[in-house]
Protein backbone atom coordinates (compact mmCIF):
# COMPACT_ATOMS: atom_id res chain seq x y z
CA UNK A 1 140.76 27.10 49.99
CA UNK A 2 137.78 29.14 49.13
CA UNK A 3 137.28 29.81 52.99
CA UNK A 4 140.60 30.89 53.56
CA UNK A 5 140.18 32.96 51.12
CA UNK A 6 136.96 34.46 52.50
CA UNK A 7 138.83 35.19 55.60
CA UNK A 8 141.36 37.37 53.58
CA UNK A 9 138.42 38.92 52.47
CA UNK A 10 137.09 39.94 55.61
CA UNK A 11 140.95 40.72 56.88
CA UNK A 12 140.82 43.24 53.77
CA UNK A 13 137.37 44.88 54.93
CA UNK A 14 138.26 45.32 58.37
CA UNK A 15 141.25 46.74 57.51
CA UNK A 16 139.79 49.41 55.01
CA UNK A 17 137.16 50.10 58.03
CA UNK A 18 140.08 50.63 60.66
CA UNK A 19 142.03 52.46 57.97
CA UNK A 20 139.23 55.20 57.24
CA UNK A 21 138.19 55.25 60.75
CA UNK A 22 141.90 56.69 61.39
CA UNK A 23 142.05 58.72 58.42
CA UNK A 24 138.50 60.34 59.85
CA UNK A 25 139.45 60.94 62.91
CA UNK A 26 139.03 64.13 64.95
CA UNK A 27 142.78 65.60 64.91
CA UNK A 28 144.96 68.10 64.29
CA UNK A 29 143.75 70.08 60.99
CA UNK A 30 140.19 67.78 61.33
CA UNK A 31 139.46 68.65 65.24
CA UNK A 32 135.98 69.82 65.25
CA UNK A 33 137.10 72.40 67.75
CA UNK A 34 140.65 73.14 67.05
CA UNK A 35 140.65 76.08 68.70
CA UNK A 36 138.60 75.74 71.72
CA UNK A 37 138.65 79.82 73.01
CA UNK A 38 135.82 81.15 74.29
CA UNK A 39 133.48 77.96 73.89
CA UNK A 40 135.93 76.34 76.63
CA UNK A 41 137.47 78.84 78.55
CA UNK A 42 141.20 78.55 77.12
CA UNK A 43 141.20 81.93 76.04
CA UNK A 44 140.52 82.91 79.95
CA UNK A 45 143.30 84.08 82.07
CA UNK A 46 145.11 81.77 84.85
CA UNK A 47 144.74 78.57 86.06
CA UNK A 48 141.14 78.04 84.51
CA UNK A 49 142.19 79.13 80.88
CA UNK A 50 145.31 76.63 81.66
CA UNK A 51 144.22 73.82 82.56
CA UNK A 52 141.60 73.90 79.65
CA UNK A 53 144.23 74.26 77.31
CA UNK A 54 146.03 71.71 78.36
CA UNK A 55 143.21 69.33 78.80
CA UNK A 56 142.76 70.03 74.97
CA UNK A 57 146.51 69.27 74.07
CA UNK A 58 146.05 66.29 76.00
CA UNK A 59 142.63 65.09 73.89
CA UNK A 60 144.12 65.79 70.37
CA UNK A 61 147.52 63.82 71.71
CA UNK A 62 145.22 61.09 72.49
CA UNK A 63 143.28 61.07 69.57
CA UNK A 64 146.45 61.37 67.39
CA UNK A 65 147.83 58.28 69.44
CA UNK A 66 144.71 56.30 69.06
CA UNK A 67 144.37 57.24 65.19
CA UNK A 68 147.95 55.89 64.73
CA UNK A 69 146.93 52.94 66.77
CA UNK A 70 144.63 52.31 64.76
CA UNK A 71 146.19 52.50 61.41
CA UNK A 72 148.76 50.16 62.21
CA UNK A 73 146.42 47.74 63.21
CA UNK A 74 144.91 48.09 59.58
CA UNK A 75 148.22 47.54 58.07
CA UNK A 76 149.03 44.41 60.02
CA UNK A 77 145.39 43.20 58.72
CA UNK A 78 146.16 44.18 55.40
CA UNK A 79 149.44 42.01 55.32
CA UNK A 80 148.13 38.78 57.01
CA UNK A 81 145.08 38.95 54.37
CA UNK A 82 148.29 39.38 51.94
CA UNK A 83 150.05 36.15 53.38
CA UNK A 84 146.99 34.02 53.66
CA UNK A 85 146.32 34.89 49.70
CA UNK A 86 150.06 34.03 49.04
CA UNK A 87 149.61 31.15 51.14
CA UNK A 88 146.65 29.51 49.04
CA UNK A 89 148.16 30.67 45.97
CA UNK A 90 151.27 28.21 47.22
CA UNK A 91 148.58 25.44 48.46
CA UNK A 92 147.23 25.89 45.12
CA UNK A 93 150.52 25.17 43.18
CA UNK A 94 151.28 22.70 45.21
CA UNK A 95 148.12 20.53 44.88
CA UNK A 96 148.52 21.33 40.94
CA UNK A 97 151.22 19.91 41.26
CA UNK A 98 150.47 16.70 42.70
CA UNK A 99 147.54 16.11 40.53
CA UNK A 100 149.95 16.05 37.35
CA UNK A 101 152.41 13.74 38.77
CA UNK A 102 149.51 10.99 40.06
CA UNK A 103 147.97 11.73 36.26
CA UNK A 104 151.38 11.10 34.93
CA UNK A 105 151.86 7.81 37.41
CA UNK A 106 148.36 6.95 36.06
CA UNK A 107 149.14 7.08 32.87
CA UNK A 108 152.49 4.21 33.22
C-alpha cells in the first residue's frame, strides 16, 4: 500500500507543478507585453499595425487556452491521487478487517 500511496504522492506534486505553471502563465493582466504598441508595430496604421494586433490576440487566446488546459489537467491529477488515497484507505479497512475475523476463528 505504501507504493500506492507514493504514487498519490507524486499525482499531488505534479499536479501543484501543472497548477502553478497555469496560474504563472503569461496572460491577460500577467502578459509581459500586454500592450504591444510601438515595440511591435500595432500602434502603426493599416495592414501592418493589423495584422500585429491580431497576431497578439491570437497569442494571449492561445496562452489563455493552454493555461486552462493545463489546469484541468492538474485537477484531474489531483482527484485520481484523491481516489487512489480513498482506495487504500478501503484496502486498508478491508484487510483490518480480515485480520480480526481469522484472529477471532483462531481463537475457537
Amino acid at each position: 500500500m505504501r507504493s500506492v500511496s507514493r504514487v498519490a504522492d507524486r499525482l499531488e506534486e505534479a499536479a501543484a507543478v501543472l497548477a502553478r505553471a497555469a496560474r504563472d502563465r503569461p496572460g491577460p493582466g500577467r502578459d509581459p507585453q500586454p500592450d504591444p504598441g510601438a515595440a511591435t508595430g500595432t500602434d502603426l496604421p493599416g495592414t501592418p499595425g493589423e495584422v500585429t494586433a491580431a497576431l497578439h490576440r491570437q497569442r494571449t487566446a492561445a496562452l489563455d487556452a493552454r493555461a486552462r488546459e493545463v489546469s484541468s489537467a492538474a485537477a484531474r491529477l489531483d482527484a485520481l491521487a484523491r481516489d487512489l488515497r480513498t482506495a487504500v484507505a478501503g484496502y486498508a479497512l478491508a484487510d483490518e478487517a480480515a485480520h480480526t475475523r481469522a484472529a477471532r476463528l483462531e481463537e475457537r
